[in-house]
PDB file of N, CA and C in Angstrom:
ATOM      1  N   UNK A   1       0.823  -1.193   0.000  1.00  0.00           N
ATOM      2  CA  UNK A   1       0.000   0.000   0.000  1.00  0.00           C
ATOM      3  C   UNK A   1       0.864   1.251   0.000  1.00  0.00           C
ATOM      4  N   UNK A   2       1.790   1.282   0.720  1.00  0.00           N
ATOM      5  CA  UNK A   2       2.806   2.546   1.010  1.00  0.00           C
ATOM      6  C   UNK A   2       3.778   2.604  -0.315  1.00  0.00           C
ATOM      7  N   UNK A   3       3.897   1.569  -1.165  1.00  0.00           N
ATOM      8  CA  UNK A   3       4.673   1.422  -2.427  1.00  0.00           C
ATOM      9  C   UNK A   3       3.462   2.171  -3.278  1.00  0.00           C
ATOM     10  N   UNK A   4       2.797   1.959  -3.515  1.00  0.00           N
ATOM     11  CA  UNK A   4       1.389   2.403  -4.169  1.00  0.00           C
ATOM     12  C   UNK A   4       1.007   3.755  -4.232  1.00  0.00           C
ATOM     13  N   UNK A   5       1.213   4.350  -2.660  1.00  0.00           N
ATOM     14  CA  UNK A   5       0.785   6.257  -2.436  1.00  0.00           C
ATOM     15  C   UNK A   5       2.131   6.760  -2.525  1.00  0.00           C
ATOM     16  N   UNK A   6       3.214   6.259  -3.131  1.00  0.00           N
ATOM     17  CA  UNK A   6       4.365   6.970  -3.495  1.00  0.00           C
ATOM     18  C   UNK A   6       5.686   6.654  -2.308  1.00  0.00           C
ATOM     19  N   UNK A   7       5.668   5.219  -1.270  1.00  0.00           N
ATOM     20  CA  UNK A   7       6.366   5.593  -0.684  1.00  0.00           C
ATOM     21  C   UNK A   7       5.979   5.756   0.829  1.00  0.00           C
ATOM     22  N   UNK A   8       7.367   5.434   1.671  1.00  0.00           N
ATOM     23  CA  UNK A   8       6.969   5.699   2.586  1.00  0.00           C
ATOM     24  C   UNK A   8       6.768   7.024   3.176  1.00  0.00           C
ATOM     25  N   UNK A   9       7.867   8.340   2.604  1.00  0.00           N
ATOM     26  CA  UNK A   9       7.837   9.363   2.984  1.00  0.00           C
ATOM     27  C   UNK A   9       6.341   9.842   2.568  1.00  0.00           C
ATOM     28  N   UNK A  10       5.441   9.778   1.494  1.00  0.00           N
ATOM     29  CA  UNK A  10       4.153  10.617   1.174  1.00  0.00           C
ATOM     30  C   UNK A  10       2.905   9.788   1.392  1.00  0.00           C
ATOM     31  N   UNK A  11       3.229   8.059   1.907  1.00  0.00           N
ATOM     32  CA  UNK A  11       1.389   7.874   1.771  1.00  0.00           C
ATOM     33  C   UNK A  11       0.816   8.012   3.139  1.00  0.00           C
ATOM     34  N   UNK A  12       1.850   8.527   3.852  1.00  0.00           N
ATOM     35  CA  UNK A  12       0.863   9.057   5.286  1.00  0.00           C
ATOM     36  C   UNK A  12      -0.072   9.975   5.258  1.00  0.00           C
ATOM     37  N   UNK A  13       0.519  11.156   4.756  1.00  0.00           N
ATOM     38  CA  UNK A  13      -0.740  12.200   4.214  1.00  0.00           C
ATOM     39  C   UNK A  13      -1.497  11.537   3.173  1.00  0.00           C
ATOM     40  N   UNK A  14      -1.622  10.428   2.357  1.00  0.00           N
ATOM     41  CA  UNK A  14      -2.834  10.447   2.024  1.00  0.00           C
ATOM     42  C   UNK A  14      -3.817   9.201   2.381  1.00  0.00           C
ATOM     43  N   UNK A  15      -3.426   8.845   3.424  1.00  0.00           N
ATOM     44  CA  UNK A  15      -4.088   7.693   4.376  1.00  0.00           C
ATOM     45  C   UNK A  15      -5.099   8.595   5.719  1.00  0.00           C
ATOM     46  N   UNK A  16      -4.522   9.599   5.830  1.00  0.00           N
ATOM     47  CA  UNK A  16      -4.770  10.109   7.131  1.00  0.00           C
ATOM     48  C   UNK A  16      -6.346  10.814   6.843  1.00  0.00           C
ATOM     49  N   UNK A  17      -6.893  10.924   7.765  1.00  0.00           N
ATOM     50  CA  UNK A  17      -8.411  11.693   7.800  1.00  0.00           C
ATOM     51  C   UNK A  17      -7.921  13.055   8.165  1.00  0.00           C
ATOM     52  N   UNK A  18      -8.776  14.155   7.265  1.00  0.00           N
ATOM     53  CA  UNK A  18      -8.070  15.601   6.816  1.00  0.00           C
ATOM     54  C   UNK A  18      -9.098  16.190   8.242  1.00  0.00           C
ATOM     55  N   UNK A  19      -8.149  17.192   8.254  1.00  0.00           N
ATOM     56  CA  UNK A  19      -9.321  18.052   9.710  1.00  0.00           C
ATOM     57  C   UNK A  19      -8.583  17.711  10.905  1.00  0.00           C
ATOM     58  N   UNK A  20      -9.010  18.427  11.360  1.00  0.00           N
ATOM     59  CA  UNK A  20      -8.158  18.046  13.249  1.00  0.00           C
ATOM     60  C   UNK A  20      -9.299  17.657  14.598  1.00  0.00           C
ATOM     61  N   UNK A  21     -10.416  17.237  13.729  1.00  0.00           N
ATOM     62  CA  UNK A  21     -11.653  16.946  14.705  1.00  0.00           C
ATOM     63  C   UNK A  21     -11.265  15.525  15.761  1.00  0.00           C
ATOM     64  N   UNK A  22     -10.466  14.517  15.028  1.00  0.00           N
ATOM     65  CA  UNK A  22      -9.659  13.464  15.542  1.00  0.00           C
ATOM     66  C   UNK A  22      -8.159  13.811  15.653  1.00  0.00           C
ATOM     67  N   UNK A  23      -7.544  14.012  14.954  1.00  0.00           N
ATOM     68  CA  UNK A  23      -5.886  14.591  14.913  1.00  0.00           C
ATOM     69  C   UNK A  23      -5.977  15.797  15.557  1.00  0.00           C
ATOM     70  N   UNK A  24      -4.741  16.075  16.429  1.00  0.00           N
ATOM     71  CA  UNK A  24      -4.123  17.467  16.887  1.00  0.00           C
ATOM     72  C   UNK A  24      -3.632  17.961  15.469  1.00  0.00           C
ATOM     73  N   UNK A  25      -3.700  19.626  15.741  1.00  0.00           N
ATOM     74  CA  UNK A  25      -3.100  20.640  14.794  1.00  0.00           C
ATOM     75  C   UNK A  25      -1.446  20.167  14.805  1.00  0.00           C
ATOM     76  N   UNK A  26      -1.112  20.097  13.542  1.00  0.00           N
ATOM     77  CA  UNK A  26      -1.492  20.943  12.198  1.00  0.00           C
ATOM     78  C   UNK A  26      -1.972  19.440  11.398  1.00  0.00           C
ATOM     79  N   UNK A  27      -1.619  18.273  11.242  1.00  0.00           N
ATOM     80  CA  UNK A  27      -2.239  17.590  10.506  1.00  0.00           C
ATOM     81  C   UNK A  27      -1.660  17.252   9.353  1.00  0.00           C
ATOM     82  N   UNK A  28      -0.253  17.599   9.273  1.00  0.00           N
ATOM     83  CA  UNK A  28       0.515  17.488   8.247  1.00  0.00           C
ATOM     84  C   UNK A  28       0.031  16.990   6.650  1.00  0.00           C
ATOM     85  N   UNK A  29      -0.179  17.958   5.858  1.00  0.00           N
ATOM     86  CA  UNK A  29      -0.475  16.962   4.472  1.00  0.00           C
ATOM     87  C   UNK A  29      -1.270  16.349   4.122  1.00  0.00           C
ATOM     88  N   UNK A  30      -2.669  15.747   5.056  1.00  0.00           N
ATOM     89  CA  UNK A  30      -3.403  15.303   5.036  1.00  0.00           C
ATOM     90  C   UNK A  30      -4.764  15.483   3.703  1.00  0.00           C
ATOM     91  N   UNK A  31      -4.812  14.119   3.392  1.00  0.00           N
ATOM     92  CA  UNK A  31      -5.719  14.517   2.216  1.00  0.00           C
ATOM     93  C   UNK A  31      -6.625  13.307   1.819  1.00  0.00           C
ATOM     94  N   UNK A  32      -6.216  12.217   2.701  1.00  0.00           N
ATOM     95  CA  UNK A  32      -6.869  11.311   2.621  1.00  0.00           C
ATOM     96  C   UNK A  32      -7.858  10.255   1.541  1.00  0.00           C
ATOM     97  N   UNK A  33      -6.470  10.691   0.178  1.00  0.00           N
ATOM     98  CA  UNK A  33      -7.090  10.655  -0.966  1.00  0.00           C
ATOM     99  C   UNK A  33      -7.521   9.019  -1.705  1.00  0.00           C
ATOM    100  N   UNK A  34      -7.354   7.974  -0.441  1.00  0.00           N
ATOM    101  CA  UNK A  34      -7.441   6.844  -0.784  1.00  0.00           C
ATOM    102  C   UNK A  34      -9.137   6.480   0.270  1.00  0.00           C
ATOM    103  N   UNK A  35      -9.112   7.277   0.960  1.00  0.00           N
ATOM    104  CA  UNK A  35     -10.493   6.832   1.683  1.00  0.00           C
ATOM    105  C   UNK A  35     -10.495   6.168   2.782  1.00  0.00           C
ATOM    106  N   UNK A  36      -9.239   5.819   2.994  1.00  0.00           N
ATOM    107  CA  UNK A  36      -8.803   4.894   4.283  1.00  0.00           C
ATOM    108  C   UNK A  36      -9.185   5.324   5.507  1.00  0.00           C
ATOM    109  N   UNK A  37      -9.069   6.749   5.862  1.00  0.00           N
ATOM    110  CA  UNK A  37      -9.332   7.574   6.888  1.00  0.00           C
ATOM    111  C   UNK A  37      -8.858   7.648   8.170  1.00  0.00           C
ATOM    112  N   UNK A  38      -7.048   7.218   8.363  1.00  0.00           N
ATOM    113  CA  UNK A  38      -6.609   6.794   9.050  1.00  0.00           C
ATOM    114  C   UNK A  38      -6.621   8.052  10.347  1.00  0.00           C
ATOM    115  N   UNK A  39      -6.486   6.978  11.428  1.00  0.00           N
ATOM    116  CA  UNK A  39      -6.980   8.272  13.058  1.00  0.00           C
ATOM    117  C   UNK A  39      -6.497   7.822  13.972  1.00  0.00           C
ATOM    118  N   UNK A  40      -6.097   8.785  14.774  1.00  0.00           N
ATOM    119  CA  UNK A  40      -5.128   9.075  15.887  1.00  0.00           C
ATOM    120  C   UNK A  40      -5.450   8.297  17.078  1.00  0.00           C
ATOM    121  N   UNK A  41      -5.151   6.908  16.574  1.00  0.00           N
ATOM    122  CA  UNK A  41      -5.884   6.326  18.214  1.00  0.00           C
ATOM    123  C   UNK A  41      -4.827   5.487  18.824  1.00  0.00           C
ATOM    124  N   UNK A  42      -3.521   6.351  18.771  1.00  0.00           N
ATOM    125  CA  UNK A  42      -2.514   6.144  19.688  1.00  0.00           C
ATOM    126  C   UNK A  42      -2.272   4.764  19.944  1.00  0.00           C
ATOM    127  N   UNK A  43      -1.791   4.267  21.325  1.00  0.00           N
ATOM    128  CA  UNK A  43      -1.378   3.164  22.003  1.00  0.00           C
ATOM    129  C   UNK A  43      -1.218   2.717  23.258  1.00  0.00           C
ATOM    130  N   UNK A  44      -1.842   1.828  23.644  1.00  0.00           N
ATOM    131  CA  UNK A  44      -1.595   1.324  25.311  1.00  0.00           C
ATOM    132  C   UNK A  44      -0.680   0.681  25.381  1.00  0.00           C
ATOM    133  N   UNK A  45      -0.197   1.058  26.378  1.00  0.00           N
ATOM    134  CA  UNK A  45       1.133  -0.001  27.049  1.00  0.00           C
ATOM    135  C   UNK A  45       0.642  -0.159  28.536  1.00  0.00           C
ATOM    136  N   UNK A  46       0.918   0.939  29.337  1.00  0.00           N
ATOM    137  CA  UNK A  46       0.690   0.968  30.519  1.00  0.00           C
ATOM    138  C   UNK A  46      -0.448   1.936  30.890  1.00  0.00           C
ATOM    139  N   UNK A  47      -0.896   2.625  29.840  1.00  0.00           N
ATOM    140  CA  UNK A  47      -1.270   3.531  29.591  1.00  0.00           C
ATOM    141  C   UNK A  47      -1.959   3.819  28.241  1.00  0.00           C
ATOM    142  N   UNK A  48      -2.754   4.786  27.926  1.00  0.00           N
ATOM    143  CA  UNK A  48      -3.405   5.240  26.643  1.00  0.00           C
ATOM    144  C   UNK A  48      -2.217   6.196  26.117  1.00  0.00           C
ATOM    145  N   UNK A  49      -1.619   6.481  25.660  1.00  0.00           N
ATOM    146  CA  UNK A  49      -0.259   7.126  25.370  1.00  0.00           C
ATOM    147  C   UNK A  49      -0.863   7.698  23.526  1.00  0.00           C
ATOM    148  N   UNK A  50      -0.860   9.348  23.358  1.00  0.00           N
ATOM    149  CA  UNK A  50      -0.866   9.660  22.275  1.00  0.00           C
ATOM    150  C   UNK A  50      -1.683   9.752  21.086  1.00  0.00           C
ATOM    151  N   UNK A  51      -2.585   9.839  22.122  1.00  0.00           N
ATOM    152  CA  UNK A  51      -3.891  10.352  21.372  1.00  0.00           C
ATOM    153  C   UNK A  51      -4.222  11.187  20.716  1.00  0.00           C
ATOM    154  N   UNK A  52      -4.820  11.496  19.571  1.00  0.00           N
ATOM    155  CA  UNK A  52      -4.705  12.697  18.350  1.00  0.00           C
ATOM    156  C   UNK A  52      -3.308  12.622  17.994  1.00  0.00           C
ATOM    157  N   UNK A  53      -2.271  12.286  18.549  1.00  0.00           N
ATOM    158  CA  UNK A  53      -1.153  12.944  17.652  1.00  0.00           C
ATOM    159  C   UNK A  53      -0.745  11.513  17.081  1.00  0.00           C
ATOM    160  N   UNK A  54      -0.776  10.018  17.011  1.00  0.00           N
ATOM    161  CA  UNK A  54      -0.399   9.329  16.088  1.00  0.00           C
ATOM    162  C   UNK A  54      -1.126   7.788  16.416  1.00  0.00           C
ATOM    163  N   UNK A  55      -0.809   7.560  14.892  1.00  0.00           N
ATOM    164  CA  UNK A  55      -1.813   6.108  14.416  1.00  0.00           C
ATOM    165  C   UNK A  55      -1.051   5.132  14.674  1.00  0.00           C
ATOM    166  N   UNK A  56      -1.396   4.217  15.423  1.00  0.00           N
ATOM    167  CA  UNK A  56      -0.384   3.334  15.289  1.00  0.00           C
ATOM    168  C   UNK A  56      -1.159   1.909  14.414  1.00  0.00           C
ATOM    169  N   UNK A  57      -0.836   1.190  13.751  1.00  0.00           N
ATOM    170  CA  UNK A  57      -1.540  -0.064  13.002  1.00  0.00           C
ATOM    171  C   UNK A  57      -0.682  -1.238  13.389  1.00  0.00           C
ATOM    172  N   UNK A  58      -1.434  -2.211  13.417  1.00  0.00           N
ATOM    173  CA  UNK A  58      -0.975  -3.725  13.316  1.00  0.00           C
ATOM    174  C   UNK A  58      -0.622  -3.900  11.733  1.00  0.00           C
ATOM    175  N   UNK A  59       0.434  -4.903  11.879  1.00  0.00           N
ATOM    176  CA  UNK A  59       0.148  -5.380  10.255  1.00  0.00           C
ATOM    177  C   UNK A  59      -0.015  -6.940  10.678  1.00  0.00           C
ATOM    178  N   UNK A  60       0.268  -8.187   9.645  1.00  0.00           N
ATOM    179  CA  UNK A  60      -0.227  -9.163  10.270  1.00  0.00           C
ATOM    180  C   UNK A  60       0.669  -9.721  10.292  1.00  0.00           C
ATOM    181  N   UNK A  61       2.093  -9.295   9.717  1.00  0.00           N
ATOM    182  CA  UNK A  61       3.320  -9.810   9.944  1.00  0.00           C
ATOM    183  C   UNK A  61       4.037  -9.901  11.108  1.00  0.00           C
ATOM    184  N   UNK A  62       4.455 -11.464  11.465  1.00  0.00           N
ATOM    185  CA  UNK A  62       4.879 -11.474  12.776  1.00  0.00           C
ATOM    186  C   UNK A  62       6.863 -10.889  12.415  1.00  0.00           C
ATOM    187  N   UNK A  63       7.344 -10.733  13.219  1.00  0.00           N
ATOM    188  CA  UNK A  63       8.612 -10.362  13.038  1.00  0.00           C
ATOM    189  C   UNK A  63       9.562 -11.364  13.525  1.00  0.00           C
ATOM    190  N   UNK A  64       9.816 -11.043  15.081  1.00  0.00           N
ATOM    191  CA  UNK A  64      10.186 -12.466  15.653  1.00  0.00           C
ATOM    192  C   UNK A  64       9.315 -12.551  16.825  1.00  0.00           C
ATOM    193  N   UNK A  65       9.656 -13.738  17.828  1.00  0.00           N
ATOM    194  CA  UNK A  65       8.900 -14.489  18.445  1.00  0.00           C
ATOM    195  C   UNK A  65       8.046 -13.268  19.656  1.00  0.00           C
ATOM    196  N   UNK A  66       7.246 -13.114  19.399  1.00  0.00           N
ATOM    197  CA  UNK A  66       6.269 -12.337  20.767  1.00  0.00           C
ATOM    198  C   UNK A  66       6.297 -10.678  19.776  1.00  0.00           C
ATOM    199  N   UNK A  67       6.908 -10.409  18.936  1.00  0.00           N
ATOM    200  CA  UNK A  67       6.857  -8.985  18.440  1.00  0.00           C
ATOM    201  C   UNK A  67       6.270  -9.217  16.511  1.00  0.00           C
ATOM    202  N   UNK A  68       5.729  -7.738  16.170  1.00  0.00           N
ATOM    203  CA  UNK A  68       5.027  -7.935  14.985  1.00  0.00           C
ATOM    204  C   UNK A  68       5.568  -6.327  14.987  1.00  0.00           C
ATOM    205  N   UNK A  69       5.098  -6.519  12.807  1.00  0.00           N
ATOM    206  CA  UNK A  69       5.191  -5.292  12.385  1.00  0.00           C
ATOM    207  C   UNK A  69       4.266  -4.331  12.438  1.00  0.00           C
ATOM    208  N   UNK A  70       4.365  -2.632  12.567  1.00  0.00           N
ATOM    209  CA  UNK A  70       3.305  -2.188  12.742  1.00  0.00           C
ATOM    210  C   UNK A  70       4.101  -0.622  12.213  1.00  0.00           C
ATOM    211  N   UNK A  71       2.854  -0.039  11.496  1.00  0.00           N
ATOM    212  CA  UNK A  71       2.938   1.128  11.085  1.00  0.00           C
ATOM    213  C   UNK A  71       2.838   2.513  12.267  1.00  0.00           C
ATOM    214  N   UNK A  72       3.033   3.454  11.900  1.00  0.00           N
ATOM    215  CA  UNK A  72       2.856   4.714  12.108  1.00  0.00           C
ATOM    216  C   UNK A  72       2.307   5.841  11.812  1.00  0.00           C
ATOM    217  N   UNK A  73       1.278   6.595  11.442  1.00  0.00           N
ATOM    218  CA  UNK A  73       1.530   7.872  10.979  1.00  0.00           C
ATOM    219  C   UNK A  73       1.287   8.742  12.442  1.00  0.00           C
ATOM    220  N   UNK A  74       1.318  10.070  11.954  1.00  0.00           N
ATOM    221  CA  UNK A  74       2.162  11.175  12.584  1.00  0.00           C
ATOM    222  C   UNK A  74       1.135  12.640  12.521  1.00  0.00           C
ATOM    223  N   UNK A  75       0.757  13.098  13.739  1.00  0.00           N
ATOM    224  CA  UNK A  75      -0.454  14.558  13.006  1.00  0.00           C
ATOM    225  C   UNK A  75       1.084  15.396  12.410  1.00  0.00           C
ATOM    226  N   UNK A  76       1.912  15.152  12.674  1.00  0.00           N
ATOM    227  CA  UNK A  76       3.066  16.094  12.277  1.00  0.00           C
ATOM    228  C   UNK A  76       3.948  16.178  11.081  1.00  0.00           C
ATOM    229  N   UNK A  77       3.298  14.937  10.514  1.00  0.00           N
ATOM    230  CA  UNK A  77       4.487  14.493   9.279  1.00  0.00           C
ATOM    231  C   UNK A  77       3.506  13.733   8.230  1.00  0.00           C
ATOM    232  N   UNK A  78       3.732  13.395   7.517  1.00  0.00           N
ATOM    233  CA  UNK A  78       3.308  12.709   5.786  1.00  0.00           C
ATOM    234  C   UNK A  78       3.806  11.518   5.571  1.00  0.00           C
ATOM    235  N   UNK A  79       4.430  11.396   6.530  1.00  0.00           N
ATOM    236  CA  UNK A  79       5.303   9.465   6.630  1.00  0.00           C
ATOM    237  C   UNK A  79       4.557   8.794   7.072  1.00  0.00           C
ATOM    238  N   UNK A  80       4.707   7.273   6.428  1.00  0.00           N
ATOM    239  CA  UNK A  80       4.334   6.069   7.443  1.00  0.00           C
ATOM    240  C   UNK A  80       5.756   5.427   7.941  1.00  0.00           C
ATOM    241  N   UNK A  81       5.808   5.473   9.362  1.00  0.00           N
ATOM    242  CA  UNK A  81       6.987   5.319   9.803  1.00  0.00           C
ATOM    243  C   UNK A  81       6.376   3.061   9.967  1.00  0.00           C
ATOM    244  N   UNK A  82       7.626   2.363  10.002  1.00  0.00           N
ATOM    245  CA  UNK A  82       7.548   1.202   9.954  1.00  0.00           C
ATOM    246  C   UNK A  82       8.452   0.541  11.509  1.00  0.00           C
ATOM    247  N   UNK A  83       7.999  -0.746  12.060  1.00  0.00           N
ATOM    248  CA  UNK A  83       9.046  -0.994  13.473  1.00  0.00           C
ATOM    249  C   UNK A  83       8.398  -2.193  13.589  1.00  0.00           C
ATOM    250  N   UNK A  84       9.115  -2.979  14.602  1.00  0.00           N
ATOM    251  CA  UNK A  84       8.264  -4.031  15.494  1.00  0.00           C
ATOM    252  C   UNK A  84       8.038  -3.649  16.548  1.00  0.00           C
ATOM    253  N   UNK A  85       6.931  -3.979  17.344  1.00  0.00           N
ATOM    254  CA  UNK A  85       6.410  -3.896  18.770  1.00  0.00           C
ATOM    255  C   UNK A  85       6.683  -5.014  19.169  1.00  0.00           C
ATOM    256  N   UNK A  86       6.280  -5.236  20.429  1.00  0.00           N
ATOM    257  CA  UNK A  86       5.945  -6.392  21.787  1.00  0.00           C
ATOM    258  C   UNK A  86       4.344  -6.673  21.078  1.00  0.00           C
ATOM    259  N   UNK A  87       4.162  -7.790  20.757  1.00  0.00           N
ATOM    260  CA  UNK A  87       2.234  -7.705  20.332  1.00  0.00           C
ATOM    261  C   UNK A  87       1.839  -7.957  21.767  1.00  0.00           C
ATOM    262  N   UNK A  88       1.902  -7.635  23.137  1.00  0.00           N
ATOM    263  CA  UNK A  88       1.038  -7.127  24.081  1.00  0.00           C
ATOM    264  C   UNK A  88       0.496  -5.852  23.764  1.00  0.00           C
ATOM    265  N   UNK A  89       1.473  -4.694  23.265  1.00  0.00           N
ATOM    266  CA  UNK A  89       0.991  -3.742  23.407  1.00  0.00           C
ATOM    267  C   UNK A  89      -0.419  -3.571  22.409  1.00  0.00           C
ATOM    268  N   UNK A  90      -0.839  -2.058  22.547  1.00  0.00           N
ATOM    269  CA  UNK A  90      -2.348  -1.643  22.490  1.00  0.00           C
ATOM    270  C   UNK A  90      -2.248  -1.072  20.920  1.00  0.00           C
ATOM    271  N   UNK A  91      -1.953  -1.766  19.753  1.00  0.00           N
ATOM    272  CA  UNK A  91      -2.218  -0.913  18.629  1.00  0.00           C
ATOM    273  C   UNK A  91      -3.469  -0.955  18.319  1.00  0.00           C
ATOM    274  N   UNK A  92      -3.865  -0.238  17.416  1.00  0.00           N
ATOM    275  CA  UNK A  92      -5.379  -0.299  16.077  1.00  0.00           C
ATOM    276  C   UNK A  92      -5.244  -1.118  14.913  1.00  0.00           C
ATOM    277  N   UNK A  93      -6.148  -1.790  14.588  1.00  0.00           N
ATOM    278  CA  UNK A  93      -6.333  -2.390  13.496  1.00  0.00           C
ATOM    279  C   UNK A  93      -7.407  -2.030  12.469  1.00  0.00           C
ATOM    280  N   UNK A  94      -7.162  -2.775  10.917  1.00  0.00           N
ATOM    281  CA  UNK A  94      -8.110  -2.731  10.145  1.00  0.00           C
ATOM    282  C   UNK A  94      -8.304  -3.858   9.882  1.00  0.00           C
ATOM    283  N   UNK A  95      -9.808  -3.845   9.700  1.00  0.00           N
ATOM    284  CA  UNK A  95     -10.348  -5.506   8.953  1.00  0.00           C
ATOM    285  C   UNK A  95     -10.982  -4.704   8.022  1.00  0.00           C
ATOM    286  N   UNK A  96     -11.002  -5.884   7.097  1.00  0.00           N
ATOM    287  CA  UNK A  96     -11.238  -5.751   5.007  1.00  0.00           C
ATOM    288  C   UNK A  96     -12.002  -6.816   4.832  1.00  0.00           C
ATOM    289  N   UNK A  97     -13.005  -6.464   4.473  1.00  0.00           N
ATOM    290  CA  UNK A  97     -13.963  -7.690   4.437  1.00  0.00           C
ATOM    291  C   UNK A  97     -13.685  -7.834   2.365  1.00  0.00           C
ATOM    292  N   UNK A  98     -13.331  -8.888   2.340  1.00  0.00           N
ATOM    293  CA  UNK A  98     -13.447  -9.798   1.047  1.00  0.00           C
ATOM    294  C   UNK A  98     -14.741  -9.568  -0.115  1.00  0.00           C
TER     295      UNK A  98
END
């Protein structure tokens, strides 16, 4: 998908939901030109940590044993940043119905 919106540096802005009604200001780039409508619903660990200011996603790729891959975007930036987590922690997901 991120090969597709140009990359990792530009398909954050166009994944992201435009407006700051869910995202903190400024909202970087946002244009949301795929419909996805991606939103700021942060992450638990110990805590709700980062709310409005970044998306965090599951992907379904495991990485190694107890950790998986998972995206990023940013109210501040136009990137989808990429990492592994601990899969305890609290990301967001999408389901795609077939």
């Amino acid at each position: 998908l991120t090969d597709y919106l140009g990359g990792f540096l530009l398909a954050g802005s166009k994944l992201k939901e435009v407006g700051t009604t869910h995202w903190e200001s400024p909202n970087s780039g946002a244009t949301n030109e795929v419909g996805f409508t991606a939103l700021p619903g942060g992450y638990v660990a110990f805590t709700s940590v980062d709310l409005g200011q970044q998306g965090f996603l599951w992907s379904a790729t495991e990485n190694i044993t107890n950790f998986a891959w998972a995206r990023l975007i940013h109210a501040q930036g136009s990137s989808v940043g990429v990492n592994h987590h601990r899969m305890e922690s609290g990301f967001s997901v999408r389901c795609v119905k077939d």
